[in-house]
Protein backbone atom coordinates (compact mmCIF):
# COMPACT_ATOMS: atom_id res chain seq x y z
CA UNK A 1 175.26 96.16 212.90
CA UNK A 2 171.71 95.51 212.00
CA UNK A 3 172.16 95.92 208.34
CA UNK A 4 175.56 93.38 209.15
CA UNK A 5 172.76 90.89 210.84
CA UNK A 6 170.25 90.95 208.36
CA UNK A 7 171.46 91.52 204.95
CA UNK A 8 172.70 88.17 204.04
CA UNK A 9 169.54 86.74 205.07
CA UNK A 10 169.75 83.30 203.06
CA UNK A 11 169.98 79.82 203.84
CA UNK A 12 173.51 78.08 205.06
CA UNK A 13 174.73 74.68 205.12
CA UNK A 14 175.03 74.84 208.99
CA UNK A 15 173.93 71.75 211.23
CA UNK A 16 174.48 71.03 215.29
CA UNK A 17 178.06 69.23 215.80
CA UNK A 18 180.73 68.20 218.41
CA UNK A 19 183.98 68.07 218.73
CA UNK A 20 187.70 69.11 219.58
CA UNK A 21 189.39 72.65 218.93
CA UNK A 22 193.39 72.70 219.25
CA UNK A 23 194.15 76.02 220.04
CA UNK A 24 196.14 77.35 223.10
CA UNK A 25 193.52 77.26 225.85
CA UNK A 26 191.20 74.92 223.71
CA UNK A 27 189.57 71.22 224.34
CA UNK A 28 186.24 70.59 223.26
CA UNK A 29 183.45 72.36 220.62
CA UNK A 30 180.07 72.59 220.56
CA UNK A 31 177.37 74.11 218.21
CA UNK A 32 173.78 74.48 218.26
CA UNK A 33 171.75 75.29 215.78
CA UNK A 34 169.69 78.81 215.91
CA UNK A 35 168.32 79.28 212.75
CA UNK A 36 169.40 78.89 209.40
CA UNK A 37 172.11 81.77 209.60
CA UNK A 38 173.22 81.38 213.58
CA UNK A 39 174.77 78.61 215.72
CA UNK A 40 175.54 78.90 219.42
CA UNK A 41 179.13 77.69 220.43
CA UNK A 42 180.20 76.56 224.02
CA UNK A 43 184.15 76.22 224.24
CA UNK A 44 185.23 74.13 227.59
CA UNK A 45 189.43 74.98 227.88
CA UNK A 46 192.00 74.06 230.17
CA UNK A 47 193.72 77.47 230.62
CA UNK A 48 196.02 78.80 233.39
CA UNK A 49 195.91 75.60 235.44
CA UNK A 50 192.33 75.93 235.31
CA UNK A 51 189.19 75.43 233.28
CA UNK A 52 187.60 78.28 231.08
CA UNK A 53 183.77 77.88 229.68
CA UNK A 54 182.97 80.20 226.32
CA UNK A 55 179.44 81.06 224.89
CA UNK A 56 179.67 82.50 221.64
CA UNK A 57 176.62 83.65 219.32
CA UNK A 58 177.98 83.53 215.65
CA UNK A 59 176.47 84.67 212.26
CA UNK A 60 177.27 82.40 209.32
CA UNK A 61 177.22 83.54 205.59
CA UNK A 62 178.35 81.94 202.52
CA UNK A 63 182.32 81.22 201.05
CA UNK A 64 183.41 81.37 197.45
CA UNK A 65 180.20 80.39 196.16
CA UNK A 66 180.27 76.97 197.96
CA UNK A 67 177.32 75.88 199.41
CA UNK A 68 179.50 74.00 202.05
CA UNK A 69 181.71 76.64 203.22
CA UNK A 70 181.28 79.75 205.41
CA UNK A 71 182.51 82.45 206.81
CA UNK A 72 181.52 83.68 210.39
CA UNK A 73 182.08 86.17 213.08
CA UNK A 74 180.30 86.82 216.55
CA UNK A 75 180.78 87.96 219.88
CA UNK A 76 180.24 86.02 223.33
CA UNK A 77 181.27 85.76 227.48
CA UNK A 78 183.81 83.28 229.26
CA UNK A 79 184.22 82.99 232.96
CA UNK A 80 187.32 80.47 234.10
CA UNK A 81 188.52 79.37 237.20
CA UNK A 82 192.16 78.84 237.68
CA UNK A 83 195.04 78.20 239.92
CA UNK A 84 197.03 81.12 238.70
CA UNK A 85 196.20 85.11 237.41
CA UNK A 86 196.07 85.59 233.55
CA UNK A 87 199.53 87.82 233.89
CA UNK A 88 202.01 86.96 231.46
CA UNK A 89 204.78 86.73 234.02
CA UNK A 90 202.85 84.98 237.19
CA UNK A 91 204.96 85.02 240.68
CA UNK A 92 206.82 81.81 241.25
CA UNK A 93 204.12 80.51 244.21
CA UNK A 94 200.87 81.81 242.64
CA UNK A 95 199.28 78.37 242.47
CA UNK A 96 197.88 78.79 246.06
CA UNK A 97 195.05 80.97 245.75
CA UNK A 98 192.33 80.43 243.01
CA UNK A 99 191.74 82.94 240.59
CA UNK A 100 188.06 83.77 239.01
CA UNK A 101 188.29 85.33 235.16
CA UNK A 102 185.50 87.21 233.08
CA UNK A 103 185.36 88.74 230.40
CA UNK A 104 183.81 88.81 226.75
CA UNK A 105 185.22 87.36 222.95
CA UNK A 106 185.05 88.10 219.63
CA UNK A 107 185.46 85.22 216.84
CA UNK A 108 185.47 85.35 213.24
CA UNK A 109 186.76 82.39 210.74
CA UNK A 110 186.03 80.16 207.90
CA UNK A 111 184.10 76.61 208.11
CA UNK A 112 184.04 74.11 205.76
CA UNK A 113 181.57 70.58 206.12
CA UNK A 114 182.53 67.68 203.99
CA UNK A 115 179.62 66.71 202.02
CA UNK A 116 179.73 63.13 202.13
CA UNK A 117 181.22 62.93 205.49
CA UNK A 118 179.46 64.24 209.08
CA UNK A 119 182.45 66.04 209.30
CA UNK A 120 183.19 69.83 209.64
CA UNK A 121 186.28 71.83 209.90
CA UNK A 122 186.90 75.43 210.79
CA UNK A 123 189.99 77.74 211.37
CA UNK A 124 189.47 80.49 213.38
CA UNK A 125 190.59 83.65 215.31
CA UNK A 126 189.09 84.13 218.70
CA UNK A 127 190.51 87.03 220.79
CA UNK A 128 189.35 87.61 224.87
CA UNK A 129 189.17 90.81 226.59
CA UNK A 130 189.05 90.21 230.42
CA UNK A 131 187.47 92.46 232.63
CA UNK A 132 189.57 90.17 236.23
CA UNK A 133 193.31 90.07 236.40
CA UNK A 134 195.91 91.62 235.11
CA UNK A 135 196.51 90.88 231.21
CA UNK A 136 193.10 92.84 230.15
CA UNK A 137 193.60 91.14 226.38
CA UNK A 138 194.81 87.70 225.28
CA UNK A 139 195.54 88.03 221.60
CA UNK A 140 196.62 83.74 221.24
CA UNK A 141 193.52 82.64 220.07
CA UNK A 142 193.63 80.91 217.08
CA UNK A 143 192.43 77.86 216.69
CA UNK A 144 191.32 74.90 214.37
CA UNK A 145 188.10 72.89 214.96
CA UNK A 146 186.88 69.55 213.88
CA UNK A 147 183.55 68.58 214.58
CA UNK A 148 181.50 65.64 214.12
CA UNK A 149 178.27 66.35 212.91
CA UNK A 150 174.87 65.16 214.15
């Protein structure tokens, strides 16, 4: 992992942006800046009758020789409330009790920002692993971002 972290120690086209993601379970994007090779992401979803909140630390590294596209990948935590359990099958009546969910995510994907637009776009795969209910992995998470960038 180290060698992962700091071999493609160079530069990226990365800046701090906001925006939407469409994905099942998906609403609104954030990234923050780290450093030149790291942004931060917060993910707010509306999931399971409920809300979901996702911090994400991700590692960005060049695409097809393009100084405005990039892959990435990272790891981060989620915790949602909501008004049913993450089983696939929930019981007709489960909406009466409310329902607490943890658990960590990976993410990995390919961003592109529009050079003469404040624009980015990204396309992504972002599985969760829950360590609450009963479905311990939720394997529906791609999604496509598009980001205003400030």
């Amino acid at each position: 992992m180290a060698f992962f972290f700091t071999h493609f120690a160079n530069a990226q086209n990365i800046r701090p942006a906001v925006g939407v993601r469409a994905a099942y379970g998906g609403l609104i994007t954030y990234q923050h800046k780290l450093n030149n090779n790291y942004m931060a992401e917060g993910i707010l979803a509306m999931r399971w009758s409920g809300i979901e909140m996702t911090a994400l630390i991700e590692r960005y590294r060049p695409a097809f020789n393009n100084e405005n596209a990039n892959w990435f990948m990272g790891a981060g935590l989620h915790l949602g409330f909501h008004g049913r359990d993450n089983s696939i099958n929930p019981p007709q009546n489960s909406n009466t009790t409310t329902y607490i969910n943890i658990g960590f995510d990976l993410i990995g994907g390919l961003a592109y920002n529009f050079p003469e637009m404040p624009f980015n776009v990204s396309l992504d795969y972002k599985p969760a692993f829950h360590l609450t209910g009963e479905r311990w992995f939720v394997g529906e998470g791609l999604g496509l971002s598009i980001r205003y960038m400030l």
